[in-house]
C-alpha atoms as a PDB file:
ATOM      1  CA  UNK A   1      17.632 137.165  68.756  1.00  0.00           C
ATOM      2  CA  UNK A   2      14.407 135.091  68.935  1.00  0.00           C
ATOM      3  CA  UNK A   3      15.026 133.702  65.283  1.00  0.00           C
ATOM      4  CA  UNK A   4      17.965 133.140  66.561  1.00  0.00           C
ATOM      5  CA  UNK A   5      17.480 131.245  69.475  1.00  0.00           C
ATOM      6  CA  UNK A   6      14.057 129.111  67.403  1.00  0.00           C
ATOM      7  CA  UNK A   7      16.924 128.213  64.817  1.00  0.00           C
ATOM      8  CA  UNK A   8      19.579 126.670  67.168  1.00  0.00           C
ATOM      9  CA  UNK A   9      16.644 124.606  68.965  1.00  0.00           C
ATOM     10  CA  UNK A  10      15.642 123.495  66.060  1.00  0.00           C
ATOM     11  CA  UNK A  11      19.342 122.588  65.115  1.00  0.00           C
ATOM     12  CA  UNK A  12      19.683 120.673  68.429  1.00  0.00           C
ATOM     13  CA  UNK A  13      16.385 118.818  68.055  1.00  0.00           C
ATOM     14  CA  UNK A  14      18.191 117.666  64.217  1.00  0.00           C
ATOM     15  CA  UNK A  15      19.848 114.759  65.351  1.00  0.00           C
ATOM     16  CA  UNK A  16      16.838 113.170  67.465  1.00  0.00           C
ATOM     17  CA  UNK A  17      14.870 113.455  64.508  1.00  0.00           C
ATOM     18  CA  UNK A  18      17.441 112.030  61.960  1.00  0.00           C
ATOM     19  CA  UNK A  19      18.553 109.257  64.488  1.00  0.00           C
ATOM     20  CA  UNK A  20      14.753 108.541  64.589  1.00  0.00           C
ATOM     21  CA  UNK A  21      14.779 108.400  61.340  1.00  0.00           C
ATOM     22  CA  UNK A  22      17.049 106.114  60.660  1.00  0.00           C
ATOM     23  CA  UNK A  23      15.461 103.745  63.504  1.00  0.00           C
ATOM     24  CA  UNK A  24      12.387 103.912  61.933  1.00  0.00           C
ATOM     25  CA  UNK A  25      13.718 103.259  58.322  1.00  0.00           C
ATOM     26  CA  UNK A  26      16.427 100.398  59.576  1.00  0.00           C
ATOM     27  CA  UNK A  27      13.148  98.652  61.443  1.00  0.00           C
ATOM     28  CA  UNK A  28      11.402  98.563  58.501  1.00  0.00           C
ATOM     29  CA  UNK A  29      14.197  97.289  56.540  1.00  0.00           C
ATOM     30  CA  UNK A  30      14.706  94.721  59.056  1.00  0.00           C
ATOM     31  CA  UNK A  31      11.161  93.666  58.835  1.00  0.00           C
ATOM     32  CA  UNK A  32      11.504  93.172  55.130  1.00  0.00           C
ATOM     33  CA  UNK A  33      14.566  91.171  55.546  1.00  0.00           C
ATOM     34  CA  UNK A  34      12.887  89.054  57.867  1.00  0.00           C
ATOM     35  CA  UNK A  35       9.875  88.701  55.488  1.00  0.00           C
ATOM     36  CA  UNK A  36      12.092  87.893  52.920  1.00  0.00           C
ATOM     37  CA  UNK A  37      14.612  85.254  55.072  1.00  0.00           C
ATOM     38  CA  UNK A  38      11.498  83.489  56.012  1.00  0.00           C
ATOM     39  CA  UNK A  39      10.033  83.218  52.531  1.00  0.00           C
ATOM     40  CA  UNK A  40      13.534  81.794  51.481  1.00  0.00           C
ATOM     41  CA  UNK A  41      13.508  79.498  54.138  1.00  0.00           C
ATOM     42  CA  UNK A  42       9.622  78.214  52.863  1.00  0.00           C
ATOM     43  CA  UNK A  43      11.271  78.438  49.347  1.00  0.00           C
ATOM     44  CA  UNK A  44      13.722  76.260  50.167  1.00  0.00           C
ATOM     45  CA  UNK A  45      11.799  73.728  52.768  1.00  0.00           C
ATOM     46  CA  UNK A  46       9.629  73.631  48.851  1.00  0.00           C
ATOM     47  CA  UNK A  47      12.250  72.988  47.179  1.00  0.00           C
ATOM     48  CA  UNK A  48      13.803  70.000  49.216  1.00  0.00           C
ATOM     49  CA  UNK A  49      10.274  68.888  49.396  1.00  0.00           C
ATOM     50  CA  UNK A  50       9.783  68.667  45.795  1.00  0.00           C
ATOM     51  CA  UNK A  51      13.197  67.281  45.034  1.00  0.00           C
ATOM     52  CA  UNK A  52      12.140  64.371  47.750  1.00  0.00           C
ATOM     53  CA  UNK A  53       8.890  63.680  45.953  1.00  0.00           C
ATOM     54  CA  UNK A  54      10.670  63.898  42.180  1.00  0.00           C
ATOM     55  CA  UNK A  55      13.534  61.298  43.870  1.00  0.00           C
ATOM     56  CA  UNK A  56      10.357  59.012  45.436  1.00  0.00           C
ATOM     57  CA  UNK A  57       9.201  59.254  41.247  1.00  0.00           C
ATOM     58  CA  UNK A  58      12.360  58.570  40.298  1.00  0.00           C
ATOM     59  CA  UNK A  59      12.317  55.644  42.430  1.00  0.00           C
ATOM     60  CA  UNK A  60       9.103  53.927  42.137  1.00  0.00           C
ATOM     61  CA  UNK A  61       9.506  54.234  38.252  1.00  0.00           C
ATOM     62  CA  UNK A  62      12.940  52.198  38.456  1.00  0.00           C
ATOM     63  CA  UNK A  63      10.984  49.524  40.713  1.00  0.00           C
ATOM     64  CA  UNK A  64       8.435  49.233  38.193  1.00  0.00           C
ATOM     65  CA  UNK A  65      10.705  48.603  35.333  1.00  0.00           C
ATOM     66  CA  UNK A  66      12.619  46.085  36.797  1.00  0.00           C
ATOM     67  CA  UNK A  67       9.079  44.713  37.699  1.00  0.00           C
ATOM     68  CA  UNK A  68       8.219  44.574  34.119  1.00  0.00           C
ATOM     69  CA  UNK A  69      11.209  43.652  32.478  1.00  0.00           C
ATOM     70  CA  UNK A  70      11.070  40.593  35.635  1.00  0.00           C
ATOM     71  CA  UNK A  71       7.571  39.562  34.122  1.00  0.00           C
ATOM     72  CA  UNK A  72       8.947  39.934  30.599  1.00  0.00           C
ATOM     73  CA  UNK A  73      11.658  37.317  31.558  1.00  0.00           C
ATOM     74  CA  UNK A  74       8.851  34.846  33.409  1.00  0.00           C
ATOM     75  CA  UNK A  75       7.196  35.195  29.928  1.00  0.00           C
ATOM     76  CA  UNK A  76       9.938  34.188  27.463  1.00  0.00           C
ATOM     77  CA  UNK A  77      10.579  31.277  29.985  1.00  0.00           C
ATOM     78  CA  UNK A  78       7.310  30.318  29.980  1.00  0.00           C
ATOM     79  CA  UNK A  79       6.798  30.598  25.812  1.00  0.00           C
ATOM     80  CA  UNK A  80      10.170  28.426  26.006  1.00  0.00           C
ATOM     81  CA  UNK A  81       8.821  25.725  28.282  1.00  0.00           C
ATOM     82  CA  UNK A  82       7.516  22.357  27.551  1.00  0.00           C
ATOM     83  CA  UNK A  83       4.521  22.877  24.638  1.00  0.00           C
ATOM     84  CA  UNK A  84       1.882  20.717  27.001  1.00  0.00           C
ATOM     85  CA  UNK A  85       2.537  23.957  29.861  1.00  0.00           C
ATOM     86  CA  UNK A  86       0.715  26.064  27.213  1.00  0.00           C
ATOM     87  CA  UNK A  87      -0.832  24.260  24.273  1.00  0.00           C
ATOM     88  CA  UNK A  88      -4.813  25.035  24.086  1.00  0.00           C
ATOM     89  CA  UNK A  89      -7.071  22.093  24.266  1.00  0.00           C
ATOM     90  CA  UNK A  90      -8.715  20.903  21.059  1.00  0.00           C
ATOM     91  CA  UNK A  91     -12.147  20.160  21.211  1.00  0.00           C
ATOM     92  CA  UNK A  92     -12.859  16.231  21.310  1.00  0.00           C
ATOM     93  CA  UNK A  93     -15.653  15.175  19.338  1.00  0.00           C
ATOM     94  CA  UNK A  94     -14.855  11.451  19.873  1.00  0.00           C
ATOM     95  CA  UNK A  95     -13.904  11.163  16.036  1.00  0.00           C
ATOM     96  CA  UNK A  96      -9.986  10.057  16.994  1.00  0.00           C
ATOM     97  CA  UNK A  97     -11.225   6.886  18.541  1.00  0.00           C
ATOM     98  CA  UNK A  98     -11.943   5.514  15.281  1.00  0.00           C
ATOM     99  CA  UNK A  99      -8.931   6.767  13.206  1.00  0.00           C
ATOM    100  CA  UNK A 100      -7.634   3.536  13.236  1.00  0.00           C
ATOM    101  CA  UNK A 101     -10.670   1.536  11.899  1.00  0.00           C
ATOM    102  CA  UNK A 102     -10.792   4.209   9.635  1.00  0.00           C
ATOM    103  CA  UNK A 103      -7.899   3.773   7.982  1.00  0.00           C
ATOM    104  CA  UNK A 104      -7.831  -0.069   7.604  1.00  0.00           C
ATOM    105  CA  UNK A 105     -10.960   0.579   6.036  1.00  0.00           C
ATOM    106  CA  UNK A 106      -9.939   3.021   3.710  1.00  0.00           C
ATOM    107  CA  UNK A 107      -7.003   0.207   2.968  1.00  0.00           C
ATOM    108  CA  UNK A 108      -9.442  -2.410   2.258  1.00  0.00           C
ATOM    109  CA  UNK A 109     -11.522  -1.113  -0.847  1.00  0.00           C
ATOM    110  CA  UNK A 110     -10.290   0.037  -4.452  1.00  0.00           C
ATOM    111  CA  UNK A 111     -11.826   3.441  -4.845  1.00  0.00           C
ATOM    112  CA  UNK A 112     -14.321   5.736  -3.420  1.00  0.00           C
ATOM    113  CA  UNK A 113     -16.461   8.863  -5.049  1.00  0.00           C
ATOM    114  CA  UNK A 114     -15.941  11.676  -3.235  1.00  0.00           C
ATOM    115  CA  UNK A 115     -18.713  14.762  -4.316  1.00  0.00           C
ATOM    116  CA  UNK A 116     -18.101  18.797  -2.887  1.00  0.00           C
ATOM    117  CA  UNK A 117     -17.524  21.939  -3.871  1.00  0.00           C
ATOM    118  CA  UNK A 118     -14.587  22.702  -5.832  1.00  0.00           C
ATOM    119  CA  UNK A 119     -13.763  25.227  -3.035  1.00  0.00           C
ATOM    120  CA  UNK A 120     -13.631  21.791  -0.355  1.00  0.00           C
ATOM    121  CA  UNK A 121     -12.056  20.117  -3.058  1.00  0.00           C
ATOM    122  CA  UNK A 122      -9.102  22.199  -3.045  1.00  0.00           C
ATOM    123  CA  UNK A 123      -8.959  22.143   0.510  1.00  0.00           C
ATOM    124  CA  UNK A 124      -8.707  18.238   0.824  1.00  0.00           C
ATOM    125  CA  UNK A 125      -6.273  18.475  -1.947  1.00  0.00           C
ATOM    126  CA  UNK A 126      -3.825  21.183  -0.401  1.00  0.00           C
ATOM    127  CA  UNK A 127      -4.294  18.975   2.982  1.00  0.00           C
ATOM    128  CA  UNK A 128      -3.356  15.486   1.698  1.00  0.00           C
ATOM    129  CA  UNK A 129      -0.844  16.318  -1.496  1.00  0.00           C
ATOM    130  CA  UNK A 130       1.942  15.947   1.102  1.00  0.00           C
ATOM    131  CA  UNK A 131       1.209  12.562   2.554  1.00  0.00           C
ATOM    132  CA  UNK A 132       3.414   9.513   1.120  1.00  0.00           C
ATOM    133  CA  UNK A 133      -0.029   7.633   0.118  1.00  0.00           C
ATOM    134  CA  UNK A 134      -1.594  10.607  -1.888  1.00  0.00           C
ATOM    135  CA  UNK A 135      -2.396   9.992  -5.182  1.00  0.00           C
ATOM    136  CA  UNK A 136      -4.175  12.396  -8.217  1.00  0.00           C
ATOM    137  CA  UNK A 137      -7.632  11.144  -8.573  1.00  0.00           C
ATOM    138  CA  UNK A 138      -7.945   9.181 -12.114  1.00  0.00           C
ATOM    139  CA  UNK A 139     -11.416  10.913 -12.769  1.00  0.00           C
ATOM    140  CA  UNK A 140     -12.301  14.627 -11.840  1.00  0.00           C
ATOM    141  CA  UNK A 141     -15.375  16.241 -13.046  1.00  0.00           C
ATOM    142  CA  UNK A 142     -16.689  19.324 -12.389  1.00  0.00           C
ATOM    143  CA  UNK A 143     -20.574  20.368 -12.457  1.00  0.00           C
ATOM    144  CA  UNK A 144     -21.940  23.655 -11.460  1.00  0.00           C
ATOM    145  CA  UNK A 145     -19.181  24.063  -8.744  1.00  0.00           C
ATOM    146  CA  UNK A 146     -19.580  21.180  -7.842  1.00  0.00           C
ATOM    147  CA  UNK A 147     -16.523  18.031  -7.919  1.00  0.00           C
ATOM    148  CA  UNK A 148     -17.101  14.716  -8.625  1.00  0.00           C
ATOM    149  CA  UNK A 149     -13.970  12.383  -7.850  1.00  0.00           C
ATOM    150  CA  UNK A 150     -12.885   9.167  -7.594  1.00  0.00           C
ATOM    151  CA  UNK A 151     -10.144   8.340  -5.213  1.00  0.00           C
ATOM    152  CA  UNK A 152      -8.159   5.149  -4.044  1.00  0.00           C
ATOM    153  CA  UNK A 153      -8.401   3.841  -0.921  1.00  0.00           C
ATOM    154  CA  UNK A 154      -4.515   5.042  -1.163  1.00  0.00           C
ATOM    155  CA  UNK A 155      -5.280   8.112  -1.212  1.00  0.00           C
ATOM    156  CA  UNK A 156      -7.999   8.115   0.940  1.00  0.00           C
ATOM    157  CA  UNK A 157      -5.432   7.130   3.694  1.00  0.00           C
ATOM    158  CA  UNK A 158      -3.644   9.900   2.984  1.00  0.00           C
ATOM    159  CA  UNK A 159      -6.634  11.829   3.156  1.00  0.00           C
ATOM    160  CA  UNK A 160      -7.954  10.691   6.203  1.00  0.00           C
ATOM    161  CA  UNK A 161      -4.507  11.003   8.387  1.00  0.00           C
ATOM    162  CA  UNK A 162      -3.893  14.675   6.774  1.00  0.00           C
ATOM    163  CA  UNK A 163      -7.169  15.736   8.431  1.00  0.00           C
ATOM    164  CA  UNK A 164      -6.971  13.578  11.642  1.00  0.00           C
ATOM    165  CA  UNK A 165      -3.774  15.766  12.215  1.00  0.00           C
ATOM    166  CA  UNK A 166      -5.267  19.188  11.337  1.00  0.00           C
ATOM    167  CA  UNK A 167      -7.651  18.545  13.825  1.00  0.00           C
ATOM    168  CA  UNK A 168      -5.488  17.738  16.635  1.00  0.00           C
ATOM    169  CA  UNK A 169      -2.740  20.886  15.787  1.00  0.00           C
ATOM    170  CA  UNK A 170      -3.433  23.374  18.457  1.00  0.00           C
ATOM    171  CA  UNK A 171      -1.784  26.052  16.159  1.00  0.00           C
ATOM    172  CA  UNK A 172      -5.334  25.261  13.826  1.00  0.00           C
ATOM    173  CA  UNK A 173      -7.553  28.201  13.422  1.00  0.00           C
ATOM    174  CA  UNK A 174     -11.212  27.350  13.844  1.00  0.00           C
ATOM    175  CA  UNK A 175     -12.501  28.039  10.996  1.00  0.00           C
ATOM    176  CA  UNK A 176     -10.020  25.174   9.339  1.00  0.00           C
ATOM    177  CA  UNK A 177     -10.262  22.872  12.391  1.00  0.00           C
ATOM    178  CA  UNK A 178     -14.250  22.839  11.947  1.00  0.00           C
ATOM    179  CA  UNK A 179     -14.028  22.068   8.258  1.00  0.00           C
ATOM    180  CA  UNK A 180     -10.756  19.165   8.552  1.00  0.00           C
ATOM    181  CA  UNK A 181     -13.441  17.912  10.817  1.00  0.00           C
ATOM    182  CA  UNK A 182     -16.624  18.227   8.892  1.00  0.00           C
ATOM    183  CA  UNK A 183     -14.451  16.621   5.985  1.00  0.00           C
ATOM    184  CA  UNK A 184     -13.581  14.155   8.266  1.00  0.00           C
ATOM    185  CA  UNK A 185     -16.614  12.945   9.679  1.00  0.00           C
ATOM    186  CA  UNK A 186     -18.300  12.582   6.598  1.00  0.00           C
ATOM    187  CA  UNK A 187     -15.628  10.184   5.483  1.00  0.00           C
ATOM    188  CA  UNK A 188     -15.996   8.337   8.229  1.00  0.00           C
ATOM    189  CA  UNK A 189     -19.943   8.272   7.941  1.00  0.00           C
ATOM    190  CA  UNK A 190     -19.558   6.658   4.639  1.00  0.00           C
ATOM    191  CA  UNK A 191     -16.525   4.302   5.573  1.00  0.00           C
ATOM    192  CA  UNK A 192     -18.718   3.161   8.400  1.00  0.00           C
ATOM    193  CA  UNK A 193     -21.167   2.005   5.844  1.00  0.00           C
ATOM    194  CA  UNK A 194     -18.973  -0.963   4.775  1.00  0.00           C
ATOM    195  CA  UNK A 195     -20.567  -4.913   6.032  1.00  0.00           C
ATOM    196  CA  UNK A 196     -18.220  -6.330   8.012  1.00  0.00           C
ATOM    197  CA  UNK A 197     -16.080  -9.052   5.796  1.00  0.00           C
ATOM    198  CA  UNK A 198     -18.241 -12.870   6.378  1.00  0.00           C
ATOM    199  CA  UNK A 199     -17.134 -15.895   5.547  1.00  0.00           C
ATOM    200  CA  UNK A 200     -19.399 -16.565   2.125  1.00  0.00           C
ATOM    201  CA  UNK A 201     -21.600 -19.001   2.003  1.00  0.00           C
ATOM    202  CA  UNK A 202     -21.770 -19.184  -2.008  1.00  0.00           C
ATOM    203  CA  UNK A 203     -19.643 -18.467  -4.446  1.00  0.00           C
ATOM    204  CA  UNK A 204     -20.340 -14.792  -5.807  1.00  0.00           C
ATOM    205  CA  UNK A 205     -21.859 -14.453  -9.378  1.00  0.00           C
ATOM    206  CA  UNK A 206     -20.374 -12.431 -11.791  1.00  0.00           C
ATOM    207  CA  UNK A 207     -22.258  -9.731 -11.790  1.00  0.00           C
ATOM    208  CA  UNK A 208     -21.059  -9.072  -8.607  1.00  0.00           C
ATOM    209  CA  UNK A 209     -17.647  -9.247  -9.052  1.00  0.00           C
ATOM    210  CA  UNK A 210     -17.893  -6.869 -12.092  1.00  0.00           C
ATOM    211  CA  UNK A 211     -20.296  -4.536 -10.356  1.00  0.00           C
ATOM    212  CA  UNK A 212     -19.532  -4.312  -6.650  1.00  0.00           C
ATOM    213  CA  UNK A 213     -21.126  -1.307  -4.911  1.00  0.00           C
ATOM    214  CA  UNK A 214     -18.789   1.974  -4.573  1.00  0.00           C
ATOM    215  CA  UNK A 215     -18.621   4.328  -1.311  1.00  0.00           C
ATOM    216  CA  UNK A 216     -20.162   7.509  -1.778  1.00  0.00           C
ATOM    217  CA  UNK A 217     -18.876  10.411   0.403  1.00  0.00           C
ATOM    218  CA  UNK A 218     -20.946  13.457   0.059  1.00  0.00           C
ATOM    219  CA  UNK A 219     -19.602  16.676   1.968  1.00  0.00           C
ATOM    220  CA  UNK A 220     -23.073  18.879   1.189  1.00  0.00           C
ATOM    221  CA  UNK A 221     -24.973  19.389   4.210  1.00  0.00           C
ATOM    222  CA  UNK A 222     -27.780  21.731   1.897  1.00  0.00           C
ATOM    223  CA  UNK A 223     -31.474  19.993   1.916  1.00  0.00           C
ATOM    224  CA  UNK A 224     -32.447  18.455  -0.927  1.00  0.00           C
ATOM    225  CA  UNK A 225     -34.271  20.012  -3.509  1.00  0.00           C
ATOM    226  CA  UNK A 226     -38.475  20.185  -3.737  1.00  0.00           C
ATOM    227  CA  UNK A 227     -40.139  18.127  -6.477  1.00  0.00           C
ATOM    228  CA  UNK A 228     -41.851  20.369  -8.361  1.00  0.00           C
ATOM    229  CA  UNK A 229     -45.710  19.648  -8.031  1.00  0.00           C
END
């Protein structure tokens, strides 16, 4: 009667404990739903954040190519423009003030002796060949790399105005500008050596018709060589 009586309370105390149960379990369930809603919801604030910041990329990178591609335009316009807008300044050593007097000198005698290394040679050569008053020396000798040559004042014109125009390209390299106006200078040096035509007051003998003196343009800037004691 007793086990009875234990076993029906215990029966009747069966649904408390179930229904507490199931509290118990659908609170904690609730909880994790809630944990797991709210970790969607940071999920997704993430996610819209990111996709805000990749857009802002996005963005900026389109600005900065249109940017560039605006600078690349300026550019071309600017490579197209008038040459003086972007044409480097040559150096001026004063030496195309006298290109003038330098070629009615060169007009005014019959030859000249020009002495340099075959290398400079070559150079003058592949300068002047082009020019309508160039002419192939009549005498070209060669001694220990060095050339010996006489040119006409012809093509000493020719030679002079190829090199007065190296100089002044601004497309010249250096290294070529420097030696057009080494070559250039020294021409002139010599050229400047000529007496200004006088009015003569005696006839001239001769001998100095038939030996008149010849201009000697030396481009060698070594030091001459010791006597030997």
């Amino acid at each position: 009667m007793f086990g009875s009586k234990r076993l029906s309370d215990k029966l009747d105390q069966l649904p408390g404990i179930i229904t507490e149960a199931i509290k118990n379990g659908l609170g904690t369930i609730s909880d994790k739903l809630d944990r797991t809603h709210s970790a969607a919801q940071d999920a997704s604030s993430t996610a819209a954040s990111t996709g805000k910041t990749v857009d802002s990329m996005h963005f900026e990178m389109q600005r900065l190519s249109t940017e560039v591609a605006s600078l690349r335009v300026a550019i071309e316009n600017l490579r197209a423009g008038p040459a003086e807008a972007h044409t480097p300044a040559v150096p001026d050593d004063g030496a195309e003030d006298d290109f003038e007097a330098l070629l009615a000198l060169a007009a005014g005698i019959a030859y000249a002796e020009i002495t340099c290394h075959r290398d400079t040679w070559d150079f003058l050569v592949t300068q002047s060949s082009g020019g309508q008053h160039f002419r192939l020396p009549g005498f070209v000798e060669e001694t220990d790399c060095l050339i010996n040559a006489d040119v006409s004042g012809r093509t000493l014109i020719a030679v002079v105005d190829a090199l007065w125009r190296t100089r002044r390209d601004p497309a010249t390299d250096p290294g070529t500008r420097h030696l057009a106006s080494k070559i250039y200078g020294r021409i002139g040096d010599a050229l400047g050596k000529i007496p200004a035509n006088e009015p003569a007051t005696t006839r001239p003998t001769r001998a100095s018709r038939d030996n008149p003196p010849v201009i000697h343009i030396v481009i060698d800037d070594r030091p001459p060589a010791e006597a030997s004691g």
